[in-house]
C-alpha atoms as a PDB file:
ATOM      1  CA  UNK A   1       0.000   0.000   0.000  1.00  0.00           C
ATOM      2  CA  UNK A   2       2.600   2.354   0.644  1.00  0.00           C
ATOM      3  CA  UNK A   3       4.162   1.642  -2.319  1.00  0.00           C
ATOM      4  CA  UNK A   4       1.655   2.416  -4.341  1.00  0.00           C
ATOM      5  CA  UNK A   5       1.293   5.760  -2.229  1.00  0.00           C
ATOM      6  CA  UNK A   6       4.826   6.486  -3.452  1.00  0.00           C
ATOM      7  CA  UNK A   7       4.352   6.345  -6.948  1.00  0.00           C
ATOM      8  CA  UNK A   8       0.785   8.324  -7.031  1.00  0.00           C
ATOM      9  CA  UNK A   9       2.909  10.725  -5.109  1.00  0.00           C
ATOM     10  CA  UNK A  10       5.502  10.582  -7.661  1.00  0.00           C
ATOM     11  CA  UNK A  11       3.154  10.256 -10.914  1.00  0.00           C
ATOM     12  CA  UNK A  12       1.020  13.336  -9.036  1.00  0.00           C
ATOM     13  CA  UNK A  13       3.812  15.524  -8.310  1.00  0.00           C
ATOM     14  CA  UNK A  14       5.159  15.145 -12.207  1.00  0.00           C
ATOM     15  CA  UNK A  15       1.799  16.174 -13.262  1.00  0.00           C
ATOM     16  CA  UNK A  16       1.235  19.212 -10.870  1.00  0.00           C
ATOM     17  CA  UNK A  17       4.775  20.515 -11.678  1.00  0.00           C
ATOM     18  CA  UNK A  18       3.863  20.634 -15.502  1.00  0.00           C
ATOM     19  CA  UNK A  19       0.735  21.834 -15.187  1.00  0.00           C
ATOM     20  CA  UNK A  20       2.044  24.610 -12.562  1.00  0.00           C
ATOM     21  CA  UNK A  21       4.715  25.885 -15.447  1.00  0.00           C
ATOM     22  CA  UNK A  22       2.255  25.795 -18.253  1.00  0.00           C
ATOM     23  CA  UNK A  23      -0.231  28.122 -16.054  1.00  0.00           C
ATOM     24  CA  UNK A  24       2.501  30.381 -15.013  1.00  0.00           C
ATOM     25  CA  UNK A  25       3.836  30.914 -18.936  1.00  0.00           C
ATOM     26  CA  UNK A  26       0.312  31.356 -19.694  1.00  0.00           C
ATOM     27  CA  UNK A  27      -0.589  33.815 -17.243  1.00  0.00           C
ATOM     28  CA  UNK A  28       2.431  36.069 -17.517  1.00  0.00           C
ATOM     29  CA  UNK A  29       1.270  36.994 -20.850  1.00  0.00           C
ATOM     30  CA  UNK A  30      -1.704  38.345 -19.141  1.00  0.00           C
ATOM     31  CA  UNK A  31      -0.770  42.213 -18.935  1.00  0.00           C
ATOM     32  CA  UNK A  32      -2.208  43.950 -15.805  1.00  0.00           C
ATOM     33  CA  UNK A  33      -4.485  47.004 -16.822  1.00  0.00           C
ATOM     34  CA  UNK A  34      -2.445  49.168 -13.599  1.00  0.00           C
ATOM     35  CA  UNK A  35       0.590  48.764 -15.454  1.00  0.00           C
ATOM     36  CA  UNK A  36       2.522  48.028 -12.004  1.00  0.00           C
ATOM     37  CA  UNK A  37       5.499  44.991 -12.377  1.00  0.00           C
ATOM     38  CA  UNK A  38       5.850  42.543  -9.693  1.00  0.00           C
ATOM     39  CA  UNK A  39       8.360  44.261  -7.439  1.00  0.00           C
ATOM     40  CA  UNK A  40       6.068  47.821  -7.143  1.00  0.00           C
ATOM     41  CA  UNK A  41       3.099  45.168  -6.624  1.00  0.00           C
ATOM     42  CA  UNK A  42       4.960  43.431  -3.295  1.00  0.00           C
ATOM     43  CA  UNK A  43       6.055  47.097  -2.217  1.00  0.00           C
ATOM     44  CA  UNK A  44       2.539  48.156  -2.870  1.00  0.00           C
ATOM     45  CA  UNK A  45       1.237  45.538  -0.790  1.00  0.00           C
ATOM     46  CA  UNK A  46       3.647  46.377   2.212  1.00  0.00           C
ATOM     47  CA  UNK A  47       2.918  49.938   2.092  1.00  0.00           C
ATOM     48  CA  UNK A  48      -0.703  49.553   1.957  1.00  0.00           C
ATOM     49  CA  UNK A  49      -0.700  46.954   4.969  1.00  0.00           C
ATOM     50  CA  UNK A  50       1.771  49.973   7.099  1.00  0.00           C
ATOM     51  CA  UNK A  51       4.920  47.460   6.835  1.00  0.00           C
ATOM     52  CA  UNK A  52       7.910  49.939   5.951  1.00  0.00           C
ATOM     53  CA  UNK A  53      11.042  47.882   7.383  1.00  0.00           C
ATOM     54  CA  UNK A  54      10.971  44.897   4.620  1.00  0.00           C
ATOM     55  CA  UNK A  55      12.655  44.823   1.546  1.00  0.00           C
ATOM     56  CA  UNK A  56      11.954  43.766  -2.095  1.00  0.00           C
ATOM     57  CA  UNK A  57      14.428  42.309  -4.078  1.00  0.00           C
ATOM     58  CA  UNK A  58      15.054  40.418  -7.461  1.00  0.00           C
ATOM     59  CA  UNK A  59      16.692  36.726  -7.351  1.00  0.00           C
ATOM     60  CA  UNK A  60      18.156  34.241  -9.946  1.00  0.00           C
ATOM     61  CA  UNK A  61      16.270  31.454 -11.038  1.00  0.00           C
ATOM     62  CA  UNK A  62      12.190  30.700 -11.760  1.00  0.00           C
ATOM     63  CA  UNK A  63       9.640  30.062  -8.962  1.00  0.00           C
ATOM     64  CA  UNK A  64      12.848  30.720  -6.683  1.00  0.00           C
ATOM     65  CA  UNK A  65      10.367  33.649  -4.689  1.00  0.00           C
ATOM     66  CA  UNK A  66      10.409  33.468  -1.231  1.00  0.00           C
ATOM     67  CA  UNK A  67      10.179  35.635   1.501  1.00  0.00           C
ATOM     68  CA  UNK A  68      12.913  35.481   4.690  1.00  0.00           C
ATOM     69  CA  UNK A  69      11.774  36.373   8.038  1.00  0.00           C
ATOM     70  CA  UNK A  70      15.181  37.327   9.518  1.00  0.00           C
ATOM     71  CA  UNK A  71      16.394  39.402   6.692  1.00  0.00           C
ATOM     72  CA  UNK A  72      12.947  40.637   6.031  1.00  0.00           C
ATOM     73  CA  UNK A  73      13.418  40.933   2.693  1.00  0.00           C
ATOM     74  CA  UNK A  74      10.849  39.464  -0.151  1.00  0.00           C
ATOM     75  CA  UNK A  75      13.033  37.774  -3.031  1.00  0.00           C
ATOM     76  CA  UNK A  76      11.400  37.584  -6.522  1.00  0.00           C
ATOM     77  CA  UNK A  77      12.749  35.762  -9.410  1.00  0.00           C
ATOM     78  CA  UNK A  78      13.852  38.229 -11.743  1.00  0.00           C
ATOM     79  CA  UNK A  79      10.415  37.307 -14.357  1.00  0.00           C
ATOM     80  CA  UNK A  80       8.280  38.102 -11.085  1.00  0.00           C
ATOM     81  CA  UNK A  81      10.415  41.418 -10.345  1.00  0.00           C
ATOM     82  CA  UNK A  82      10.217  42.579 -13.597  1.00  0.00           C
ATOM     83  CA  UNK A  83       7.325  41.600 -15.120  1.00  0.00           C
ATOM     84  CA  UNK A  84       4.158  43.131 -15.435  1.00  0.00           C
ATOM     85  CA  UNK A  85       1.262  40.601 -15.743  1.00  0.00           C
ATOM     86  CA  UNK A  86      -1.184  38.578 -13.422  1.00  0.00           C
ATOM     87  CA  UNK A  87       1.309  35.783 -12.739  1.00  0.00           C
ATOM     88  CA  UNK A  88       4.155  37.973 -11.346  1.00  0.00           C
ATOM     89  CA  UNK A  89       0.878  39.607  -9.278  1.00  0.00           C
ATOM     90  CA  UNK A  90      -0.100  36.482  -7.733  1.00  0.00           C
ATOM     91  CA  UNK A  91       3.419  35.366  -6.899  1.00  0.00           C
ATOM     92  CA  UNK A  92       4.443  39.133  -5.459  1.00  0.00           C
ATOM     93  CA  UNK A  93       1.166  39.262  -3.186  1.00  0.00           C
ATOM     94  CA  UNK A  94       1.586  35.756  -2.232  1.00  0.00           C
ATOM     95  CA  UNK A  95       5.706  36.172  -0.872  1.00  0.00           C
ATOM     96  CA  UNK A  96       4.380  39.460   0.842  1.00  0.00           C
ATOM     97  CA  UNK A  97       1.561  37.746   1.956  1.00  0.00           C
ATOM     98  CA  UNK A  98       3.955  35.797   4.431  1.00  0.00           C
ATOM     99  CA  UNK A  99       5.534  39.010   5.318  1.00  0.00           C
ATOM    100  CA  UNK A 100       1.879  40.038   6.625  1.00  0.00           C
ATOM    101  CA  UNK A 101       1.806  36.388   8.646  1.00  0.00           C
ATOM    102  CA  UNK A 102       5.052  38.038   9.682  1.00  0.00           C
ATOM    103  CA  UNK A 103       4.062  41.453  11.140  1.00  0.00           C
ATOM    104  CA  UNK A 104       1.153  39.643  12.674  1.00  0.00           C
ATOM    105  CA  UNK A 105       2.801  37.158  14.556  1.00  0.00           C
ATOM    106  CA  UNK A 106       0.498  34.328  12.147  1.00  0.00           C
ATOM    107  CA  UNK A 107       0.795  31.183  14.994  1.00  0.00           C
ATOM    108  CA  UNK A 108       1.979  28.444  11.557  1.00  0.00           C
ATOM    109  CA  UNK A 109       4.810  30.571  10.327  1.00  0.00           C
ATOM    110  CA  UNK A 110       5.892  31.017  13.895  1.00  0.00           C
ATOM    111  CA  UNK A 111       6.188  27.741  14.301  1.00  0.00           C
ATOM    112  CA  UNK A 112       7.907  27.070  10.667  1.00  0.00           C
ATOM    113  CA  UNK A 113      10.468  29.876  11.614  1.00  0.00           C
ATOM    114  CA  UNK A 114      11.118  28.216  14.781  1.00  0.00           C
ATOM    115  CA  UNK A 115      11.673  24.943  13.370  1.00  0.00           C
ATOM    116  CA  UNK A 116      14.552  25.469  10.588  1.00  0.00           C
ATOM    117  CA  UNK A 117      17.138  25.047  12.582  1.00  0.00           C
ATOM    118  CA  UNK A 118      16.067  21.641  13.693  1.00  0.00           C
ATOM    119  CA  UNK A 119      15.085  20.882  10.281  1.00  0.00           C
ATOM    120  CA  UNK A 120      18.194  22.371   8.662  1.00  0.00           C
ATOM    121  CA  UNK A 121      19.726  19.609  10.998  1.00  0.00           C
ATOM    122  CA  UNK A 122      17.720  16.794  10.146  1.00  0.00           C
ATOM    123  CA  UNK A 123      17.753  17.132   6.449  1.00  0.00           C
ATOM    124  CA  UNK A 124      21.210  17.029   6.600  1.00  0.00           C
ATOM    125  CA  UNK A 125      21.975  13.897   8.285  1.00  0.00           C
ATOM    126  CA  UNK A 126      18.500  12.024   8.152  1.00  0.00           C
ATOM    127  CA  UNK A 127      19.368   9.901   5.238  1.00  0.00           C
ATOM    128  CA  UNK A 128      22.339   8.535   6.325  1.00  0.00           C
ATOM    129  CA  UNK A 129      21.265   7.443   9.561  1.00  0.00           C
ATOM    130  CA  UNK A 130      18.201   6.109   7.947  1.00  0.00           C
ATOM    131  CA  UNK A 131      20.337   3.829   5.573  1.00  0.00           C
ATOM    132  CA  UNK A 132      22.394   2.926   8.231  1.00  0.00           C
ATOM    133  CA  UNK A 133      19.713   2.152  10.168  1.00  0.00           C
ATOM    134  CA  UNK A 134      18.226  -0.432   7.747  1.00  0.00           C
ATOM    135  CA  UNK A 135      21.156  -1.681   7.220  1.00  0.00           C
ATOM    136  CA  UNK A 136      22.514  -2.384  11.345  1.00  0.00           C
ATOM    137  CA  UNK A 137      18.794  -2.500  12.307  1.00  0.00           C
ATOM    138  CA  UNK A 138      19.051  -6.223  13.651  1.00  0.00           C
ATOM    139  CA  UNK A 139      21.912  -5.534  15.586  1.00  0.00           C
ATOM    140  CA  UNK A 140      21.521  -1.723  16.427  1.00  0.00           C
ATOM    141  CA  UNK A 141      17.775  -1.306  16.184  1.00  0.00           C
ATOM    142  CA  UNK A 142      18.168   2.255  18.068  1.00  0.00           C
ATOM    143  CA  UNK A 143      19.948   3.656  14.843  1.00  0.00           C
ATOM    144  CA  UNK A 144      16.570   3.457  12.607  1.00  0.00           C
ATOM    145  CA  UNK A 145      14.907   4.806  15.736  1.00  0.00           C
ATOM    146  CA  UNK A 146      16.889   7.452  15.641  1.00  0.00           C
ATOM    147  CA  UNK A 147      16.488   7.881  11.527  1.00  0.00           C
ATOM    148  CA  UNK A 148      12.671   7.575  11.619  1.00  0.00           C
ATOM    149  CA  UNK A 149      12.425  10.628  15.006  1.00  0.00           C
ATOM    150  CA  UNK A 150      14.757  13.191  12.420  1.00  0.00           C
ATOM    151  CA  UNK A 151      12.608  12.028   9.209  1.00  0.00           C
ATOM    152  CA  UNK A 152       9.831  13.067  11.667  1.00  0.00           C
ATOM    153  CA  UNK A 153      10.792  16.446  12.151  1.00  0.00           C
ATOM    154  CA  UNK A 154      10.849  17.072   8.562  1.00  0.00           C
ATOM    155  CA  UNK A 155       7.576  15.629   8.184  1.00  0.00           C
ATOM    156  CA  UNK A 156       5.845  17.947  10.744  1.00  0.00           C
ATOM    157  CA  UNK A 157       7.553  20.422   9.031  1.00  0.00           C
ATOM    158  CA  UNK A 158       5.577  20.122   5.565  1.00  0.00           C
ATOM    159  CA  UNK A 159       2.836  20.005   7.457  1.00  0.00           C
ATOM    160  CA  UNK A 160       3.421  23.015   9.549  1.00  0.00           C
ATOM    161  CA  UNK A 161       4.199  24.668   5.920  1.00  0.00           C
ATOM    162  CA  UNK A 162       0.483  24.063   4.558  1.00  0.00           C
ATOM    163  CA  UNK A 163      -1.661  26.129   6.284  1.00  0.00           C
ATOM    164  CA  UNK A 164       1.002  28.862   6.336  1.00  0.00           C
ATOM    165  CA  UNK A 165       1.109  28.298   2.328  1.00  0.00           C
ATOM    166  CA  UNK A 166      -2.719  28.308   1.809  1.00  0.00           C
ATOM    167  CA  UNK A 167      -3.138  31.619   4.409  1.00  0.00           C
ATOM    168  CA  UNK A 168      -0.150  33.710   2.488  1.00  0.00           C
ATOM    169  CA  UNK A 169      -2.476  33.112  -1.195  1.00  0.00           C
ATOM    170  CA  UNK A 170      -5.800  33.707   0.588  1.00  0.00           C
ATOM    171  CA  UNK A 171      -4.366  37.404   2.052  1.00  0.00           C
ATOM    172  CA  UNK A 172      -2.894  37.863  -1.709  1.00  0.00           C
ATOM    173  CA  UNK A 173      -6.217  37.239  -3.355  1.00  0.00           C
ATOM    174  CA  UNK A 174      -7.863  39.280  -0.886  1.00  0.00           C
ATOM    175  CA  UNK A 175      -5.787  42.387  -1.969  1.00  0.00           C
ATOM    176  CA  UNK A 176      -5.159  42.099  -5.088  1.00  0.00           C
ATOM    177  CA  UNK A 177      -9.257  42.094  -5.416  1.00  0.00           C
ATOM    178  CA  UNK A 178     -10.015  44.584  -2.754  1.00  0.00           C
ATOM    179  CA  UNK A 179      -7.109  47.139  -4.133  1.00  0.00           C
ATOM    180  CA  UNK A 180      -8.287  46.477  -7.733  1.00  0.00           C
ATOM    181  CA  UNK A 181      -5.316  45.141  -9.557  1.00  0.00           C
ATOM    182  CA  UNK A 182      -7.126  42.153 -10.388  1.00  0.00           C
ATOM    183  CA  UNK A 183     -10.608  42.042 -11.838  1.00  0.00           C
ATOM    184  CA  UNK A 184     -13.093  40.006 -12.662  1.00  0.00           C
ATOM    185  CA  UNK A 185     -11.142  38.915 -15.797  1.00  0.00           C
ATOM    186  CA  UNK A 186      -7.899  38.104 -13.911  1.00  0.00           C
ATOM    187  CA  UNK A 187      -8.839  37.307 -10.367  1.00  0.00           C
ATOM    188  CA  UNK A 188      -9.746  33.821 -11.441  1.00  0.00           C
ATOM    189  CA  UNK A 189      -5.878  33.225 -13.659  1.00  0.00           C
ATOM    190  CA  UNK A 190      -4.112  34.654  -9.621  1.00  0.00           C
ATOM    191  CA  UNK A 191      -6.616  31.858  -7.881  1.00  0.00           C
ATOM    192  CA  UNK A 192      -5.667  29.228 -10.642  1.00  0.00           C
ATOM    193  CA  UNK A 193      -2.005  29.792 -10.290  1.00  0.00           C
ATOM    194  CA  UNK A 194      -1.808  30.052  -6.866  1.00  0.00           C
ATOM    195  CA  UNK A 195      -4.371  26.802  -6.356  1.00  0.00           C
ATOM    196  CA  UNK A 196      -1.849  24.622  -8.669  1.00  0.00           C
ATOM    197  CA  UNK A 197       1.411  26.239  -6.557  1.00  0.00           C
ATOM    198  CA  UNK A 198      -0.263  24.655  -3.308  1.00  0.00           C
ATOM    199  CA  UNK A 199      -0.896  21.752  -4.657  1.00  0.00           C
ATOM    200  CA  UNK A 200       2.891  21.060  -4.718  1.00  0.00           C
ATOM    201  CA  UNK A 201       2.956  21.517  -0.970  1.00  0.00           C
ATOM    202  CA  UNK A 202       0.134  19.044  -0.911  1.00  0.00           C
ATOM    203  CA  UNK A 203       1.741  16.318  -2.301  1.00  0.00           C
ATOM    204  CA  UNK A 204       5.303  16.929  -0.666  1.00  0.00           C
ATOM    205  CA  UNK A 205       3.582  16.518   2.796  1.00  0.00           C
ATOM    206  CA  UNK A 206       1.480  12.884   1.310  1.00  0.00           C
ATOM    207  CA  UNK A 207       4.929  11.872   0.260  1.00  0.00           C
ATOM    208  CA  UNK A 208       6.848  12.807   3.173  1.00  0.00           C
ATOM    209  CA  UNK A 209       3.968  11.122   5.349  1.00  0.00           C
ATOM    210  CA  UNK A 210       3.899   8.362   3.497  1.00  0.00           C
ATOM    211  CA  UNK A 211       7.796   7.594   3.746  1.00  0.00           C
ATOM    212  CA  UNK A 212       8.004   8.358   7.212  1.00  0.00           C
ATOM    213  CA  UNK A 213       4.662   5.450   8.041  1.00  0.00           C
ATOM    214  CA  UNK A 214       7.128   3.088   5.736  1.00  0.00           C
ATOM    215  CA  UNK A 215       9.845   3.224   8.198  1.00  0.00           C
ATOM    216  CA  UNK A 216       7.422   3.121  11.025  1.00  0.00           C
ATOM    217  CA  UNK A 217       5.935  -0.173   9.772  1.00  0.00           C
ATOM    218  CA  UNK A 218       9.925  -1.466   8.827  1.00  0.00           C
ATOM    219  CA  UNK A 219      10.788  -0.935  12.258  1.00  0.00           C
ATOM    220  CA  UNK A 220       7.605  -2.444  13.723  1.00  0.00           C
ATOM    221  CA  UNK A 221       8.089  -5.392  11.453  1.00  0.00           C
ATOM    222  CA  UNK A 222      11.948  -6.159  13.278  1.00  0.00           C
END
C-alpha cells in the first residue's frame, strides 16, 4: 500500500509541476491594466498593509520567490520582479503575503520559523542514519529509531508549511481584489495559479507522510 502511495505521489507531483509551469507561462502573458510589475506590486502591498522595514528584491532562477523572516526581505525571481502581468501579481502578493503572517505574529509561520534550525539539521543527516539504520537494524535497532524521530521532524515540518502556504495566497487574493489590480477577468488566472502552486505543498507533505509510516511499519516489522 505504501508503495503504491509512493508512486501516485511521484506520478502526481510530475503532473502538478507541468501543469504549474504551463499556467505560469500562460498567465504572464496576461498584462495587468495598472501597469505596475511585480516588485512595485509586493512594495505596494507592504505599504498599503503599514509594513515599511521589509525589503523587495530580485533573485536568480524561476519560482525561486520566497520571503525570509530574519532578513525581512521578499526575493522575486527576476520574471516576477520585472514583469508586469497577473502571474508575477499572484506570486508578489503571495511572498508578501507571508511578510503580513510576519508582522502579525500568524501562529503556523511562527512555528515554521522556529523549526529550521532543527530541520536544517535533520535534512542534513537524516538519510544517512536512515540507511544505516536499515542496514545495522538487527543488531543496532536504536539507529533506525533514531532515523525515523529526524525524518519526523521534517515531516511535521511540511505540514506546519500548509496552512502557512494556503493563508499567504488567501491574504494575496484578498488584496489584489479589494485594491483592484485584479478584476473580474484576472482574479480567477491569480486563484488558478496560486491553487496549482499549493498543490505542490500538498503532495510533498502525502509523500513525506507516506515515507516516514514506511519506516514506522519497517521498524515495527523487526
Amino acid at each position: 500500500m505504501i508503495w503504491l502511495i509512493f508512486i501516485a505521489c511521484t506520478i502526481a507531483s510530475a503532473l502538478v509541476q507541468g501543469a504549474l509551469k504551463r499556467r505560469f507561462t500562460k498567465y504572464s502573458k496576461v498584462r495587468l491594466s495598472c501597469g505596475l510589475t511585480g516588485a512595485q506590486i509586493a512594495q505596494k502591498m507592504l505599504y498599503d498593509n503599514g509594513i515599511f522595514d521589509v525589503q523587495v528584491i530580485p533573485v536568480r532562477g524561476q519560482l525561486t520567490d520566497h520571503y525570509d523572516p530574519i532578513k525581512k526581505t521578499i526575493s522575486l525571481s527576476e520574471d516576477v520582479y520585472n514583469k508586469c502581468s497577473i502571474a508575477s501579481a499572484a506570486v508578489a502578493a503571495h511572498e508578501t503575503g507571508h511578510a503580513l503572517q510576519h508582522a502579525t505574529a500568524y501562529a503556523p509561520l511562527k512555528m515554521r520559523s522556529a523549526l529550521v534550525p532543527a530541520v536544517n539539521f535533520a535534512s542534513r543527516t537524516v538519510q544517512w542514519v536512515l540507511l544505516a539504520g536499515v542496514l545495522l537494524m538487527n543488531v543496532f535497532p536504536q539507529l533506525l529509531l533514531a532515523g525515523i524521530l529526524l525524518f519526523a521532524v521534517t515531516t511535521f515540518f511540511t505540514l506546519v508549511t500548509l496552512p502557512v502556504e494556503v493563508n499567504a495566497s488567501a491574504r494575496a487574493i484578498s488584496w489584489l481584489t479589494n485594491s483592484g489590480i485584479a478584476d473580474y477577468e484576472t482574479r480567477p488566472m491569480a486563484v488558478d495559479a496560486l491553487k496549482w502552486a499549493a498543490y505542490t505543498y500538498f503532495i510533498a507533505a502525502i509523500s513525506s507522510l507516506a515515507t516516514l509510516l514506511y519506516y514506522i511499519g519497517l521498524s515495527n516489522r523487526n
